[in-house]
Protein backbone atom coordinates (compact mmCIF):
# COMPACT_ATOMS: atom_id res chain seq x y z
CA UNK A 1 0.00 0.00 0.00
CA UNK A 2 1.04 3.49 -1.10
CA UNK A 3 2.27 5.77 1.49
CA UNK A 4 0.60 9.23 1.06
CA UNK A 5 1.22 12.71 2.81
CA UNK A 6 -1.52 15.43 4.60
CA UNK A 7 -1.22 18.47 5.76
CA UNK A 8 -4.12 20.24 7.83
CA UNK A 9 -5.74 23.23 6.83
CA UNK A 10 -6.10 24.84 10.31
CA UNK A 11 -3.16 24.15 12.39
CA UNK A 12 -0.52 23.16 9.93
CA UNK A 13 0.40 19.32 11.41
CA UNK A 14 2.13 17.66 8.04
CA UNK A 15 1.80 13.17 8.42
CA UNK A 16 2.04 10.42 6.54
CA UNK A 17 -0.56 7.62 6.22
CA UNK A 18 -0.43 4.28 4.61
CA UNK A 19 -3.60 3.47 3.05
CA UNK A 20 -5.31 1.80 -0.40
CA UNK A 21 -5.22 4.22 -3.79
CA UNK A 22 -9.38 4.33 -3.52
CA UNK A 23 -8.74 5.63 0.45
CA UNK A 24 -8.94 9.00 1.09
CA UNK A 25 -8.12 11.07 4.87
CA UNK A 26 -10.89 13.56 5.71
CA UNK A 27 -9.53 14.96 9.01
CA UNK A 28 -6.03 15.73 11.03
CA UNK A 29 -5.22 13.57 13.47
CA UNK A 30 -4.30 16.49 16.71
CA UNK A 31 -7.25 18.73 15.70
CA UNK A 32 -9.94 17.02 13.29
CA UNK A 33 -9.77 20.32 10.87
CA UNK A 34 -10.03 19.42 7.00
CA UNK A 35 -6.54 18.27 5.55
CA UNK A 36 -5.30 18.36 2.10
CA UNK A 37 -2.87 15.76 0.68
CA UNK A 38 0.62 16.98 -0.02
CA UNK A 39 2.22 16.45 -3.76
CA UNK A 40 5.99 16.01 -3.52
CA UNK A 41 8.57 15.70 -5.95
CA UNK A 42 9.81 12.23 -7.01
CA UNK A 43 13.78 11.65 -7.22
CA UNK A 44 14.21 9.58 -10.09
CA UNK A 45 16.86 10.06 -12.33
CA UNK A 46 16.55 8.15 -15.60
CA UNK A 47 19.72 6.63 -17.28
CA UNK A 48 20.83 3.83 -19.96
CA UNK A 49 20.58 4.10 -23.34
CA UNK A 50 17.04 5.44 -25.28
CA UNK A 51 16.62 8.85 -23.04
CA UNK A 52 16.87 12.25 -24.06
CA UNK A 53 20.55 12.85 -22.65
CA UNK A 54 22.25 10.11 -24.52
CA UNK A 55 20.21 10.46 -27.20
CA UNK A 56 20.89 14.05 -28.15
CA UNK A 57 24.29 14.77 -26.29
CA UNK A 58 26.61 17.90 -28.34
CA UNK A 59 29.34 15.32 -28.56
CA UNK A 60 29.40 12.07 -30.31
CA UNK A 61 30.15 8.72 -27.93
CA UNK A 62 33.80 7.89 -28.10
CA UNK A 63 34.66 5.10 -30.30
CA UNK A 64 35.23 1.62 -29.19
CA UNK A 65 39.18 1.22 -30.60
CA UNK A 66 40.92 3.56 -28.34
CA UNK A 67 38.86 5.33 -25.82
CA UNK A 68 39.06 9.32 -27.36
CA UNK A 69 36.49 11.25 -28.45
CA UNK A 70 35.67 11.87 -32.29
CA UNK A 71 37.03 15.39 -32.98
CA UNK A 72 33.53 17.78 -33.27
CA UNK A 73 32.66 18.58 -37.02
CA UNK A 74 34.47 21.87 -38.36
CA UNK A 75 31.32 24.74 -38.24
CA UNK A 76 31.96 27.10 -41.98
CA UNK A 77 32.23 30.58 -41.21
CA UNK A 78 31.01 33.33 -43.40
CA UNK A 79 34.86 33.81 -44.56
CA UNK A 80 35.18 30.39 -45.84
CA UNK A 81 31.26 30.85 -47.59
CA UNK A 82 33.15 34.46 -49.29
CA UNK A 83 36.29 31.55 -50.44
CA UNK A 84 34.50 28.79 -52.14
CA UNK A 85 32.51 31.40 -53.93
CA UNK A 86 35.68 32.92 -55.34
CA UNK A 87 36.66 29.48 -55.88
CA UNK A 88 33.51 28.40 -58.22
CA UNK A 89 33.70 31.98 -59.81
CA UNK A 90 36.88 31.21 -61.29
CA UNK A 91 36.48 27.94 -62.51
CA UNK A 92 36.11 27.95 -66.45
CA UNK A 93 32.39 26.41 -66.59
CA UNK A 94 31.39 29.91 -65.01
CA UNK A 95 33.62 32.03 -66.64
CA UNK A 96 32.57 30.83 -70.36
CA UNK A 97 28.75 31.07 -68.75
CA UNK A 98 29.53 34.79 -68.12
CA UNK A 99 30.95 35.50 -71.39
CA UNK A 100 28.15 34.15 -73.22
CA UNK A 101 25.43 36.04 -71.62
């Protein structure tokens, strides 16, 4: 059976009953004022493979041969976008396209 937690209305007293999921307290136990049950946080950290963290970490896993990380991918920057544009403007296909137009 579930353990659940109450705290009373009136003068504060927090407990802890054990009782069936249909089972509900009505009253504190010191005073008999109206108590409300009290929703905690649940400490449950997931791990393994298949959640989010391994799933979608920044860096990929390291390999199995020799234990290092892959090196991360190279990002382009907009000076080498400006570079390879040079480079395909001087290539003859677009030169002799630029002549004939």
């Amino acid at each position: 059976m579930p353990l659940y937690e109450y705290r009373c209305t009136k003068c504060g007293h927090q407990f802890e009953v054990r009782h069936g999921v249909a089972e509900n307290v009505e009253r504190c136990e010191r005073c008999g004022a109206p108590v409300r049950r009290v929703f905690s946080p649940v400490g449950i950290i997931f791990k393994g493979p298949g959640f989010h963290i391994n799933d979608y970490r920044k860096t990929p896993p390291p390999s199995d041969g020799d234990g290092k990380s892959a090196a991360p991918a190279k990002e382009s920057t907009p000076k080498d976008a400006a570079a390879s544009k040079a480079k395909e403007s001087s290539t003859p296909a677009a030169g002799a396209a630029a002549k004939s137009s």
